[in-house]
Protein backbone atom coordinates (compact mmCIF):
# COMPACT_ATOMS: atom_id res chain seq x y z
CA UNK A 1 44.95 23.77 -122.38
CA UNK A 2 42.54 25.42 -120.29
CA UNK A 3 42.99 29.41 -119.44
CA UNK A 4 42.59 29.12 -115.92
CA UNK A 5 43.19 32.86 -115.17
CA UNK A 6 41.27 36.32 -115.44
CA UNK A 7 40.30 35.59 -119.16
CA UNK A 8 38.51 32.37 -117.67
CA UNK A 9 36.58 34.37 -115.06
CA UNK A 10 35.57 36.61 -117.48
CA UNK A 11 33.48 34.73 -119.80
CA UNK A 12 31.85 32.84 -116.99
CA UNK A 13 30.76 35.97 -115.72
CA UNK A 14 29.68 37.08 -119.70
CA UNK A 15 28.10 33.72 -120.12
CA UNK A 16 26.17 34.13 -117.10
CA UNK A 17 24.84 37.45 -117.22
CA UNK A 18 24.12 36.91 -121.54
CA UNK A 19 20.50 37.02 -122.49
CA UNK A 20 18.80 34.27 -123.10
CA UNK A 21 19.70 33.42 -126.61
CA UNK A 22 18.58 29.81 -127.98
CA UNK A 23 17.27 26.96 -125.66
CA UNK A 24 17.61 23.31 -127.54
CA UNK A 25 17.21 20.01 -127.05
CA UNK A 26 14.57 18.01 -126.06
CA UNK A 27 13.63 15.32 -122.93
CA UNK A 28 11.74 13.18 -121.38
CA UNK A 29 10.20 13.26 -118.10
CA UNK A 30 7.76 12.35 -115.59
CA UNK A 31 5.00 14.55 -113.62
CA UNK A 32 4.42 13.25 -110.51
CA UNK A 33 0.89 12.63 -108.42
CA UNK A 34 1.36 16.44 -107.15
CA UNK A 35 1.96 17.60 -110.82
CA UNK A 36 5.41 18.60 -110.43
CA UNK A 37 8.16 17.84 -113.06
CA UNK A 38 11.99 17.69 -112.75
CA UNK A 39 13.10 20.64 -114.74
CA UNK A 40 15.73 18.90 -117.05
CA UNK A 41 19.61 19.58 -115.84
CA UNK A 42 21.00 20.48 -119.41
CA UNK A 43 18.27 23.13 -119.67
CA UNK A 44 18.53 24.57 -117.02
CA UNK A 45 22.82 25.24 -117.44
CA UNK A 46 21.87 26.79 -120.63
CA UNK A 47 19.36 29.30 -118.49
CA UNK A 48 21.99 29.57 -116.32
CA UNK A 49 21.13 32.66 -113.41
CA UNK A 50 17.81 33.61 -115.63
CA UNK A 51 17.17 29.96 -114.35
CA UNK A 52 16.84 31.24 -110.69
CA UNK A 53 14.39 34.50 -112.07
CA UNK A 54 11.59 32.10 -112.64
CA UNK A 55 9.30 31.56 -115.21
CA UNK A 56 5.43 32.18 -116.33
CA UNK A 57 3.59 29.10 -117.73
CA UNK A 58 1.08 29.32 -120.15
CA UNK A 59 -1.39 27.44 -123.28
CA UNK A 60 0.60 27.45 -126.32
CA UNK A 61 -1.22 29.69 -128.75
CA UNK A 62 -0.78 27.14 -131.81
CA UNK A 63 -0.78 23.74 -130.12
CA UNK A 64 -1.82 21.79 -127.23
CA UNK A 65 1.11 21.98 -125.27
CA UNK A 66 2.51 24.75 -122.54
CA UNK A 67 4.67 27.29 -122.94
CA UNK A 68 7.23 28.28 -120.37
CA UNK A 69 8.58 31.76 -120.77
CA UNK A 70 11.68 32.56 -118.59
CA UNK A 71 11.30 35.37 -116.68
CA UNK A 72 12.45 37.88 -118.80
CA UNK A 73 10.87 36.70 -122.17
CA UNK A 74 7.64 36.89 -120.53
CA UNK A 75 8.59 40.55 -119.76
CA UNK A 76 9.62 41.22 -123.53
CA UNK A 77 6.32 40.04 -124.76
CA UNK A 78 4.58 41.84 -122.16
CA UNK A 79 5.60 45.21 -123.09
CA UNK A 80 4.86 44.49 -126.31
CA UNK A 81 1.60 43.65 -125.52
CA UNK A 82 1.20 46.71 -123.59
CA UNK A 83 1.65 48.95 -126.50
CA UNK A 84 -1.67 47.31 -128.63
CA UNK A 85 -5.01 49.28 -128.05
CA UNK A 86 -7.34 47.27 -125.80
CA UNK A 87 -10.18 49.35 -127.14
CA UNK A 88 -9.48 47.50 -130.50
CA UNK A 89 -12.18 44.76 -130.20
CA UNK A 90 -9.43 42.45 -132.40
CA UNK A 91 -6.43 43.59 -130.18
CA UNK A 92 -8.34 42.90 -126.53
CA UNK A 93 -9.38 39.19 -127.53
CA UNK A 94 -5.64 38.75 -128.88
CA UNK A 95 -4.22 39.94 -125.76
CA UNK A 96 -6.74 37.58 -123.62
CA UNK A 97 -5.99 34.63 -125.35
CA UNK A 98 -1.85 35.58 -124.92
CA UNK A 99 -1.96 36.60 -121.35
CA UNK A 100 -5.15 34.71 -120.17
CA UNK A 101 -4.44 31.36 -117.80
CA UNK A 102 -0.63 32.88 -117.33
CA UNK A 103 1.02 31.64 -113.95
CA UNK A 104 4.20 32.65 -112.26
CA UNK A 105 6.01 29.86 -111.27
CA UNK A 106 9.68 28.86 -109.86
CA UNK A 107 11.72 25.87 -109.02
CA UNK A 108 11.61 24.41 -105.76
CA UNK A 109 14.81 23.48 -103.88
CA UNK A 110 15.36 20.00 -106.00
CA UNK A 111 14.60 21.28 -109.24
CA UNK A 112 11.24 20.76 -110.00
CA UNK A 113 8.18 22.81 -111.32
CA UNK A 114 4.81 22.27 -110.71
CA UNK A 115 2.21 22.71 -113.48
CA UNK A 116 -0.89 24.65 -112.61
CA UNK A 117 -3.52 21.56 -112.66
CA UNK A 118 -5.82 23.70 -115.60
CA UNK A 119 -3.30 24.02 -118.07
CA UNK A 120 -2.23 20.29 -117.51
CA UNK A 121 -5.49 19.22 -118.26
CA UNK A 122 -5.91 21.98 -121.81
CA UNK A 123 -2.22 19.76 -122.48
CA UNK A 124 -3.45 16.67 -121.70
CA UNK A 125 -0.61 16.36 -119.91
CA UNK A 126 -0.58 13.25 -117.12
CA UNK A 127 2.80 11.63 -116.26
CA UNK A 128 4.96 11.44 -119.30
CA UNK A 129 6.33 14.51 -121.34
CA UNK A 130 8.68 15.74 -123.39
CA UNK A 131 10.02 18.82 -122.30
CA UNK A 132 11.66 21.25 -125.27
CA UNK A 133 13.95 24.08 -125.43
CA UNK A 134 12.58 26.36 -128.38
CA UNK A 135 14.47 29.32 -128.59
CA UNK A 136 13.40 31.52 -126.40
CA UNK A 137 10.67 29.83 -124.65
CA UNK A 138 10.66 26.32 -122.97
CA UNK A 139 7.57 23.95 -124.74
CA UNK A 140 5.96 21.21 -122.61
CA UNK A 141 4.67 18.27 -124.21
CA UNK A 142 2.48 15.41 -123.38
CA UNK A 143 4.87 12.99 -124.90
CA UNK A 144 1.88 11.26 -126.84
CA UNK A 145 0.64 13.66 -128.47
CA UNK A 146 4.32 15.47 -129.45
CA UNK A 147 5.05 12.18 -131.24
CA UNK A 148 1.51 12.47 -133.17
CA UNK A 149 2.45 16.07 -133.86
CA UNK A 150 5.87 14.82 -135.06
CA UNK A 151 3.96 12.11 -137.23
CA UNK A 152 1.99 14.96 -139.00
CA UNK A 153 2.73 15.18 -142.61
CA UNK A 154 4.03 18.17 -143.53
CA UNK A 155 6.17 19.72 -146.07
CA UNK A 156 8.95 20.94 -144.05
CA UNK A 157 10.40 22.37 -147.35
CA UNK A 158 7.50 24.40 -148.33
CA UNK A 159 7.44 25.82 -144.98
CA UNK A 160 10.80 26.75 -144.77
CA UNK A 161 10.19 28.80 -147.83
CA UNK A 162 6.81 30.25 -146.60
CA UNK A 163 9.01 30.97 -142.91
CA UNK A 164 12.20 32.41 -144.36
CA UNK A 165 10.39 34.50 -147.47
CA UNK A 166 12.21 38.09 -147.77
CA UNK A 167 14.65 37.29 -145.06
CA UNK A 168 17.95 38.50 -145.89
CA UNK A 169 20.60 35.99 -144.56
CA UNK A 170 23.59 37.92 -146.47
CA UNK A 171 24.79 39.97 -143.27
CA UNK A 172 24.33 36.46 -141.11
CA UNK A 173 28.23 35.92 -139.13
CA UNK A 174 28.32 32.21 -139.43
């Protein structure tokens, strides 16, 4: 049975003022003539008021595909980024490719989100994608050339060694 009293209120009010933790799953949709997507439903309840905030679209660093930071992730990495030293010749081109091509963006009244014509076109992106949550960070996906990416061989067991190396799961609460 469903606690319908303060307890209730409470964690709707927790849930919707939690950091954005992990974003998952993954859909399929359609940019229209005007370049404008429906932001996918499930998504965006998981966002839920950091939804609203808006978001900054940029290239992925490590694939062709875009990278939609909410709001406030773009503002994490940011301040990151604002501690490097520019005058490091290394540090300034980092920080170009990271921040270079970034666009604000926001939903319009039905839900959709229009993607700057230039970084459709680094994507490839034309009418179908796939749209991902991925942790932190939203990925866009021309849906062609996800599943090539998908197709890839790889040893996903090597790299979850290589990824998880020195990591010390022993104080995980699962």
């Amino acid at each position: 049975m469903v606690n319908r009293g303060k307890n209730r209120l409470f964690l709707q009010s927790s849930i919707k003022n939690m950091a954005i933790n992990s974003l998952i799953g993954e859909f399929e949709c359609k940019v229209d003539a005007k370049g404008r997507f429906m932001f996918p439903v499930n998504l965006k309840k998981q966002m839920a008021e950091a939804f609203d905030k808006g978001f900054v679209i940029n290239r992925n660093l490590h694939q062709k595909c875009l990278a939609l930071y909410p709001l406030e992730e773009w503002d994490k990495l940011n301040k990151k980024l604002s501690k490097l030293n520019r005058l490091k010749k290394d540090v300034d081109i980092f920080i170009r490719r990271v921040t270079g091509g970034a666009t604000n963006c926001e939903a319009d009244n039905t839900g959709r989100i229009n993607l700057p014509k230039p970084l459709a076109e680094y994507a490839d992106i034309k009418s179908d994608i796939k749209v991902l949550g991925s942790n932190n960070i939203i990925e866009i996906w021309d849906k062609k050339m996800y599943e090539n990416f998908l197709s890839q061989d790889i040893d996903i067991a090597k790299l979850a060694d290589d990824v998880f190396e020195g990591i010390d799961f022993s104080d995980d609460k699962s």
